[in-house]
C-alpha atoms as a PDB file:
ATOM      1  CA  UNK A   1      80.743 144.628 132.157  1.00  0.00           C
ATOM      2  CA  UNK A   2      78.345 143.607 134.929  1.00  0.00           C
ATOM      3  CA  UNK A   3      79.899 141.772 137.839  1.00  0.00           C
ATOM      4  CA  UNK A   4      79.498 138.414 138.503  1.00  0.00           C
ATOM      5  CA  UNK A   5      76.935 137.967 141.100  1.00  0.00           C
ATOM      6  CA  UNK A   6      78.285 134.842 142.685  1.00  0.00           C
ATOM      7  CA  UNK A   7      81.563 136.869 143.738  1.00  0.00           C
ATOM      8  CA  UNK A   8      80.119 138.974 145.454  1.00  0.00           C
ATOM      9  CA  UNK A   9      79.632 138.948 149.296  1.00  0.00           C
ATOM     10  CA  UNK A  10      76.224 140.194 149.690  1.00  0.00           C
ATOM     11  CA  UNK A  11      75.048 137.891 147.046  1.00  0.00           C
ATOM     12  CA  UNK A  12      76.982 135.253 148.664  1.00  0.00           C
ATOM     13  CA  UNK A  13      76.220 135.717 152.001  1.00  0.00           C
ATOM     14  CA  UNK A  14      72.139 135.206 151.363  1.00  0.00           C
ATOM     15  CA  UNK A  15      72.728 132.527 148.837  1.00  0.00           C
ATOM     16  CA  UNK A  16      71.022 129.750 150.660  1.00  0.00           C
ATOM     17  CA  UNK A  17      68.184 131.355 150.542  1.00  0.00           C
ATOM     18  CA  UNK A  18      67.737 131.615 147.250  1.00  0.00           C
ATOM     19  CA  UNK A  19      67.069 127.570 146.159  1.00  0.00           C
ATOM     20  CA  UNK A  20      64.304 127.125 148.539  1.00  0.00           C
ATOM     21  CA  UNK A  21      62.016 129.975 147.532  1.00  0.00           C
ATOM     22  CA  UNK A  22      62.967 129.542 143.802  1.00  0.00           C
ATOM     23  CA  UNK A  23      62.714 126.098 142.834  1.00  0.00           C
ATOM     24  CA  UNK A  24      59.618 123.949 143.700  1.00  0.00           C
ATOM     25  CA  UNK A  25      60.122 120.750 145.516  1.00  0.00           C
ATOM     26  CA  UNK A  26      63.842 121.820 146.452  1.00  0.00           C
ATOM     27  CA  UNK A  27      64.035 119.623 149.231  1.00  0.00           C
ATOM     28  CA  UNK A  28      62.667 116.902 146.986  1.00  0.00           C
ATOM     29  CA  UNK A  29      64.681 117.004 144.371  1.00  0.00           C
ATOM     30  CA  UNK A  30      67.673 116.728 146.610  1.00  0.00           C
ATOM     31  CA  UNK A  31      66.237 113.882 147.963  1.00  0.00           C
ATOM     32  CA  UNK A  32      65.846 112.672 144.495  1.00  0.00           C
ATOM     33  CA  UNK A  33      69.569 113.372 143.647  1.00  0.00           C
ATOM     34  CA  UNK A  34      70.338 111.219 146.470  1.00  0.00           C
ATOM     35  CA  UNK A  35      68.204 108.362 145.307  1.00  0.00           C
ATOM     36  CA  UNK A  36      69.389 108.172 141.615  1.00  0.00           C
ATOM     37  CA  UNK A  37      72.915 108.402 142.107  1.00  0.00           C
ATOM     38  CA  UNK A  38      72.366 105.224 145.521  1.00  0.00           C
ATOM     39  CA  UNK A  39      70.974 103.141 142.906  1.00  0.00           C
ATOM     40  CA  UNK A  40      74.172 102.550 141.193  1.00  0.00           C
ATOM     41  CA  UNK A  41      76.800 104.021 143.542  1.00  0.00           C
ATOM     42  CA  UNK A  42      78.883 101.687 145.762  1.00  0.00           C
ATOM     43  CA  UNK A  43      79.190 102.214 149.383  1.00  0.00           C
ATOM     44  CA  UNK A  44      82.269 103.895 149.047  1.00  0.00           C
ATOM     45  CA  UNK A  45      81.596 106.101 146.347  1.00  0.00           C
ATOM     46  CA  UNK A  46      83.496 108.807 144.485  1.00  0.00           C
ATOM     47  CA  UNK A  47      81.430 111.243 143.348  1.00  0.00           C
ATOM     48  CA  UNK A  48      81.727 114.390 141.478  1.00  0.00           C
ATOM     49  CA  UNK A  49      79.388 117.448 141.946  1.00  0.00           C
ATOM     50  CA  UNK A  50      79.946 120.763 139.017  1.00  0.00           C
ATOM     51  CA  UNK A  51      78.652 123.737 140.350  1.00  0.00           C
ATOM     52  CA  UNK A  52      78.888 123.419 143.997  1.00  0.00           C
ATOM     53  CA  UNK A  53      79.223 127.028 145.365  1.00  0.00           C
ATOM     54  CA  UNK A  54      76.951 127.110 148.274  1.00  0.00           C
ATOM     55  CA  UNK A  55      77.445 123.302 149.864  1.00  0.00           C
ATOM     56  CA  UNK A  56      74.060 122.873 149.759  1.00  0.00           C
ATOM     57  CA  UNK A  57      73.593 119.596 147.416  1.00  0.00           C
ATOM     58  CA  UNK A  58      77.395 118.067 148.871  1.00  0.00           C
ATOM     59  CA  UNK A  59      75.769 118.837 152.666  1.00  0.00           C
ATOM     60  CA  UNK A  60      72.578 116.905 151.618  1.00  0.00           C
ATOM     61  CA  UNK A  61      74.550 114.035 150.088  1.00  0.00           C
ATOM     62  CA  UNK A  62      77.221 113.742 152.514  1.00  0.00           C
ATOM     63  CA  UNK A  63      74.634 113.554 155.798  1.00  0.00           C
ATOM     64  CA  UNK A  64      72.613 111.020 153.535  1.00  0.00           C
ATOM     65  CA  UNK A  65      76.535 108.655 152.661  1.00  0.00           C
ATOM     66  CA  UNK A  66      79.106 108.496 155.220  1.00  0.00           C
ATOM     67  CA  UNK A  67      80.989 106.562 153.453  1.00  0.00           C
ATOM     68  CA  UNK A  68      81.240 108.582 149.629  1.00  0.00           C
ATOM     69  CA  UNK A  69      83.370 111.203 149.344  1.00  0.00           C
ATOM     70  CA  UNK A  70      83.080 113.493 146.976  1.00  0.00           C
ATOM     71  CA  UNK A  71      84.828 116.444 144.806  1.00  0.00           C
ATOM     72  CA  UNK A  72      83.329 120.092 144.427  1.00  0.00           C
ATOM     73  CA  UNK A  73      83.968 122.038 141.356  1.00  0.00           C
ATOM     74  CA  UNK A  74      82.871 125.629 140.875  1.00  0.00           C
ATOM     75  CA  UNK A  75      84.336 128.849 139.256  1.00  0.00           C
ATOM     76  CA  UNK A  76      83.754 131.109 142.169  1.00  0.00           C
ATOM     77  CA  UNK A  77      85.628 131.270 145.475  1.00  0.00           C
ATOM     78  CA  UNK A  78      83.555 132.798 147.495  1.00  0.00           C
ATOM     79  CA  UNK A  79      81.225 130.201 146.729  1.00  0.00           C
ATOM     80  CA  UNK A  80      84.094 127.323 147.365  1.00  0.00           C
ATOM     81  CA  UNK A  81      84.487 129.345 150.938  1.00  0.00           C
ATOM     82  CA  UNK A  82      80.869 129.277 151.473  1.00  0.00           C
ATOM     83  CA  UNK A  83      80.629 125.322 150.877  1.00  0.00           C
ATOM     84  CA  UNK A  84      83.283 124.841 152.824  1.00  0.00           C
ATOM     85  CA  UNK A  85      81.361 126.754 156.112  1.00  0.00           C
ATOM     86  CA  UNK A  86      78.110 125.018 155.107  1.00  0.00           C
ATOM     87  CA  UNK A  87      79.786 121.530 155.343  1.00  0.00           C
ATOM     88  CA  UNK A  88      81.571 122.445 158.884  1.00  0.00           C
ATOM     89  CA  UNK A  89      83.169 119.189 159.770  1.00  0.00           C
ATOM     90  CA  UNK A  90      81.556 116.974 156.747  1.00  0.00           C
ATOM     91  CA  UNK A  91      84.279 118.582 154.835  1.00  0.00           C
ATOM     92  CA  UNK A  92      86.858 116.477 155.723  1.00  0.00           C
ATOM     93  CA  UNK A  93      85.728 114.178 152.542  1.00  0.00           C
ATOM     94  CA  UNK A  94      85.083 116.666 150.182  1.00  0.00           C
ATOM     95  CA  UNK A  95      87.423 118.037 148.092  1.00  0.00           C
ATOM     96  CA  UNK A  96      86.572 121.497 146.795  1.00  0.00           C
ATOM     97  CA  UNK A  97      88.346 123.033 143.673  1.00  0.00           C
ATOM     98  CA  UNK A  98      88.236 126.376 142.165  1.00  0.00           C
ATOM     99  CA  UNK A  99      87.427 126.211 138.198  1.00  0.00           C
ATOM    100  CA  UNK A 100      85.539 124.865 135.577  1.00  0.00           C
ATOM    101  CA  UNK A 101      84.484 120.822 134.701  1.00  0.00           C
ATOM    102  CA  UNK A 102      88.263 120.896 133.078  1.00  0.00           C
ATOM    103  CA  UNK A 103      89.810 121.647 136.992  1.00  0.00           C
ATOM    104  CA  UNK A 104      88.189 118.106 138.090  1.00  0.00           C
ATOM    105  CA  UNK A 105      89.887 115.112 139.008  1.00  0.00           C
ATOM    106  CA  UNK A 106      90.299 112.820 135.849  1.00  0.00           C
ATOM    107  CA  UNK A 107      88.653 110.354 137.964  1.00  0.00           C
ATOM    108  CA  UNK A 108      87.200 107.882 137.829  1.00  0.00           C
ATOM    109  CA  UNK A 109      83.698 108.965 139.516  1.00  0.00           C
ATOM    110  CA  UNK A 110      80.798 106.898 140.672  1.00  0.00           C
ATOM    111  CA  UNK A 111      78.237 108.804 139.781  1.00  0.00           C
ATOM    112  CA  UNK A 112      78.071 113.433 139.154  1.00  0.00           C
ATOM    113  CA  UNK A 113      75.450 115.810 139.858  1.00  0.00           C
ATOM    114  CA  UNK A 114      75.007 119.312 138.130  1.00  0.00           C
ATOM    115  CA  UNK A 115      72.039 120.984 139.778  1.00  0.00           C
ATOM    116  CA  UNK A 116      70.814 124.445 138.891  1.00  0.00           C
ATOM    117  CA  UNK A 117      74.023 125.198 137.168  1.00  0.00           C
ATOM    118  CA  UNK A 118      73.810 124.578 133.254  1.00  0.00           C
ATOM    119  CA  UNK A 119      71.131 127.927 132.584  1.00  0.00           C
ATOM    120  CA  UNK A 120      74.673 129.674 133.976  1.00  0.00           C
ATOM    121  CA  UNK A 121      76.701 128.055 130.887  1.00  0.00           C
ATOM    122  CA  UNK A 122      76.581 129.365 127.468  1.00  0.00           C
ATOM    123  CA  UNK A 123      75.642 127.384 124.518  1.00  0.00           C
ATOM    124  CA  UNK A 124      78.547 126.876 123.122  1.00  0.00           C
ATOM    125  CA  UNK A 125      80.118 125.436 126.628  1.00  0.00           C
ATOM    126  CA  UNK A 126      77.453 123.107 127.199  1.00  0.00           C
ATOM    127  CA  UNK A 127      78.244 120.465 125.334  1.00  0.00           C
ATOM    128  CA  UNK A 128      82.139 120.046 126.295  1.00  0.00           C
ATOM    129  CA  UNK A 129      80.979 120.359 129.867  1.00  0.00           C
ATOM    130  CA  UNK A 130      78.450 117.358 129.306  1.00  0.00           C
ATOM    131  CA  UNK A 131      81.538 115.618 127.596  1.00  0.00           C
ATOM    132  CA  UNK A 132      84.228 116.510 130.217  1.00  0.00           C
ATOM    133  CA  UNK A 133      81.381 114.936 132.834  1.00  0.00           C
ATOM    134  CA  UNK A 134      80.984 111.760 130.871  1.00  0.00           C
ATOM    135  CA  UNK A 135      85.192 111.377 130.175  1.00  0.00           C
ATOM    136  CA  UNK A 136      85.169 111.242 133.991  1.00  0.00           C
ATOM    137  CA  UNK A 137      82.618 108.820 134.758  1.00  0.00           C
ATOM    138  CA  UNK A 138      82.880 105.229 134.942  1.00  0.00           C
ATOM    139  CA  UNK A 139      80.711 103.410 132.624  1.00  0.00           C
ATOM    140  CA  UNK A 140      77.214 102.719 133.343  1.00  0.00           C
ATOM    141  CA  UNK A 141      77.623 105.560 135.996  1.00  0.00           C
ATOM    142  CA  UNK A 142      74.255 107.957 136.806  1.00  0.00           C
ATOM    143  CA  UNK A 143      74.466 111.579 135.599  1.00  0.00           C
ATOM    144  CA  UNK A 144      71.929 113.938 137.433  1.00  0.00           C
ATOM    145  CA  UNK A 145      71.244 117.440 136.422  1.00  0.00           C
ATOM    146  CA  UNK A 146      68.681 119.685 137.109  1.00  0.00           C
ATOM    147  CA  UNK A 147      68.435 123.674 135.873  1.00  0.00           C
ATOM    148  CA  UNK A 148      65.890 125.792 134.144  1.00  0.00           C
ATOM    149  CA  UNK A 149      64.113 124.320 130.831  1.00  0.00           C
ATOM    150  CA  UNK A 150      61.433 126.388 129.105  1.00  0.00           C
ATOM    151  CA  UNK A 151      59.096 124.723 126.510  1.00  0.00           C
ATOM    152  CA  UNK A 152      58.712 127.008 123.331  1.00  0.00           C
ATOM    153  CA  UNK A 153      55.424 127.117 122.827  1.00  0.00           C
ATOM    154  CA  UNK A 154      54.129 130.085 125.431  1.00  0.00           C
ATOM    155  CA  UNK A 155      57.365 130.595 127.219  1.00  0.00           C
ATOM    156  CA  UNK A 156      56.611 133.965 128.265  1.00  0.00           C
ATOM    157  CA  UNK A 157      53.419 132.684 130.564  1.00  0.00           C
ATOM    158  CA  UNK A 158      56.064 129.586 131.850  1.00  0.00           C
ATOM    159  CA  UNK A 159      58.636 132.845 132.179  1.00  0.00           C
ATOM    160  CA  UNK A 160      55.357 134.688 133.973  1.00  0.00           C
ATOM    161  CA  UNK A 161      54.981 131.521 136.420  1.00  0.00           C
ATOM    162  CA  UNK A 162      58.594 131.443 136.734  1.00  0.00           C
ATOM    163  CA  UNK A 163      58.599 135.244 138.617  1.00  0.00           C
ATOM    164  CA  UNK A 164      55.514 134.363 140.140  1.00  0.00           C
ATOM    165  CA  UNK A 165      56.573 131.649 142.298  1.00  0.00           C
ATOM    166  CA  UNK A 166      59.510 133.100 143.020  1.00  0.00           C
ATOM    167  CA  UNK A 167      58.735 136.350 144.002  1.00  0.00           C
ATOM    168  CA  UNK A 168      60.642 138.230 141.561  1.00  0.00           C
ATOM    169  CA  UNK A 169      59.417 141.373 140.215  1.00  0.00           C
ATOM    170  CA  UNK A 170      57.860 140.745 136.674  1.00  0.00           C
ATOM    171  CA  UNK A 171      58.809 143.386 134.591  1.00  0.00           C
ATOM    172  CA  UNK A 172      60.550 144.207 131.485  1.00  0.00           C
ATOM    173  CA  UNK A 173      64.191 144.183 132.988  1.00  0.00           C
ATOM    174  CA  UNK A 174      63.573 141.287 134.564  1.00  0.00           C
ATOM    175  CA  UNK A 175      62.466 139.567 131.375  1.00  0.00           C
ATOM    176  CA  UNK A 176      65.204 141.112 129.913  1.00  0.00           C
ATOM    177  CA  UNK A 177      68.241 139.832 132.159  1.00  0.00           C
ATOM    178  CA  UNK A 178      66.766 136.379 132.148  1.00  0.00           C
ATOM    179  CA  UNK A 179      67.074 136.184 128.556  1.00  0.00           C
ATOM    180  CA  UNK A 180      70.409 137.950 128.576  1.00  0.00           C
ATOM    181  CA  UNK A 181      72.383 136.862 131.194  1.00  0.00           C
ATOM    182  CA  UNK A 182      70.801 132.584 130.935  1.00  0.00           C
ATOM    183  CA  UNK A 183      70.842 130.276 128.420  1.00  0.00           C
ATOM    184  CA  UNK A 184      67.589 128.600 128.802  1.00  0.00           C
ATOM    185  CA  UNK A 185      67.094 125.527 126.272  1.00  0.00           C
ATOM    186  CA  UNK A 186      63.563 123.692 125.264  1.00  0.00           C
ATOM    187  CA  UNK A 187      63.708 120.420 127.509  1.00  0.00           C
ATOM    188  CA  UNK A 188      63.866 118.897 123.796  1.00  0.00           C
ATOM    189  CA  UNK A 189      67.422 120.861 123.535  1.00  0.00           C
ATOM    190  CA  UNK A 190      68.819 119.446 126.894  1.00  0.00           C
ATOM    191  CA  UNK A 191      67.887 115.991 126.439  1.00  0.00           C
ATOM    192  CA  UNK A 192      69.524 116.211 123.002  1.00  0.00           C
ATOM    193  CA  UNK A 193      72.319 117.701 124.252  1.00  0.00           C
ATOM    194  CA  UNK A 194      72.962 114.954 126.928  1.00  0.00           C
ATOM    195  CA  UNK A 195      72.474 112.096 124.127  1.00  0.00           C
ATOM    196  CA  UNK A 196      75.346 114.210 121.934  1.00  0.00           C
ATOM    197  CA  UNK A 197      77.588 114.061 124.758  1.00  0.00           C
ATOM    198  CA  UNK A 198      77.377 110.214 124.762  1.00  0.00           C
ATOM    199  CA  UNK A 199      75.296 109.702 127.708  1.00  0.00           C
ATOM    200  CA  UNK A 200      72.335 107.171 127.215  1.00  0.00           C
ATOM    201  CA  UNK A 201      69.223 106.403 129.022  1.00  0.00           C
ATOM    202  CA  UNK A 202      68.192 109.942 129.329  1.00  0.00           C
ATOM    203  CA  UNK A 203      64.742 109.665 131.173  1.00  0.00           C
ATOM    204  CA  UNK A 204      63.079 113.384 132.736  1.00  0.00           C
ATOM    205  CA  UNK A 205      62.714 112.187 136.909  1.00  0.00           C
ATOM    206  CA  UNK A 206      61.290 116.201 137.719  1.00  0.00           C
ATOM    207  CA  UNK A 207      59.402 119.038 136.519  1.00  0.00           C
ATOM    208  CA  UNK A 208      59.298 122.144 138.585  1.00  0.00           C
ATOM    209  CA  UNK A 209      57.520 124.571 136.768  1.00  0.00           C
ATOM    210  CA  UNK A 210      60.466 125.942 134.961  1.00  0.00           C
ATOM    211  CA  UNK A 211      62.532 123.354 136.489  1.00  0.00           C
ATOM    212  CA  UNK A 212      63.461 120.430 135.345  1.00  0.00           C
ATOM    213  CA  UNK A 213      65.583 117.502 135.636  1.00  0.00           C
ATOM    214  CA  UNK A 214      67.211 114.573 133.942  1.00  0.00           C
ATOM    215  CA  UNK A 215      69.145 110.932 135.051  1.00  0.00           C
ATOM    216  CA  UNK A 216      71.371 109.886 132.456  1.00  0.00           C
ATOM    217  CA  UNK A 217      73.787 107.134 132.437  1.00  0.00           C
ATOM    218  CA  UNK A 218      77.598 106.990 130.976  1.00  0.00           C
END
């Protein structure tokens, strides 16, 4: 059984590197994060981030609100103990919990983010984790999410671009553990997936290359 990356230390420990060379417009799209969730947020907010290993969105968002506070979830703890350095003293209003969307507060949130998280969650997960986020959401409240979403029509060449940018070596175990280890849906399977949940509105706010992301209201 191959070990779960995000566990381990070395992996860990060079994390924040990763988002930055890997997804175009990083920066951006945090910024946009910020933006969509403001629009409907109070100024107190509660809001609920899945897949938060690393601090890097809940740093972003917590420099940007003073005033929301906000709930971490992710399954791995060395993760959770990296967030928890990133934030340094902003982590006096986050709450960060070890588990899966079921290990979250009941609520009810503000407003959730899942950013580069979903390619990590099988299939047959997907949907109850889009339903667990909307069950916790107040109505009319902004979904974001953001992960890797591969048209079908020459996905090897957006796969190609993919390693490319990134700097990964393109080669056949590459290609291999991509396919393998992520689920990577057609951007016409995510948006479906988000309208099966429950959520409406669904409207596509980034493309990346590979990347892309969706606002989506409860």
């Amino acid at each position: 059984m191959n070990e779960n990356p995000f566990d381990q230390q070395p992996f860990v420990t060079h994390y924040a590197e990763g988002p930055p060379r890997m997804v175009p417009g990083f920066a951006g799209l945090q910024r946009m994060t910020w933006l969509l969730l403001k629009e409907r947020a109070p100024a107190q907010a509660n809001i609920l981030v899945l897949g938060a290993g690393g601090g890097l969105e809940l740093k972003f968002l917590a420099e940007a609100e003073p005033d929301w506070k906000f709930e971490g979830i992710d399954p791995s703890q060395p993760m959770l103990d990296l967030a928890a350095q990133t934030l340094g003293p902003l982590a006096e209003r986050v709450t960060l919990t070890p588990g899966r969307v079921e290990s979250a507060a009941p609520g009810p949130f503000h407003g959730a983010t899942c950013l580069l998280t979903f390619h990590f969650i099988p299939l047959e997960e997907r949907r109850h984790t889009l339903q667990q986020l909307r069950r916790r959401l107040l109505t009319g409240a902004p979904l974001v999410v953001a992960h890797l979403s591969v048209p079908e029509p020459n996905r090897q060449q957006w796969i190609s671009r993919y390693l490319a940018f990134s700097g990964a070596p393109d080669s056949h175990e590459t290609r291999t553990r991509l396919e393998t280890q992520l689920t990577i849906l057609t951007p016409d399977q995510d948006e479906a997936l988000l309208r099966e949940a429950g959520f409406l509105d669904v409207h596509l706010f980034y493309t990346g290359f590979t990347f892309r992301g969706w606002v989506a209201s409860a």
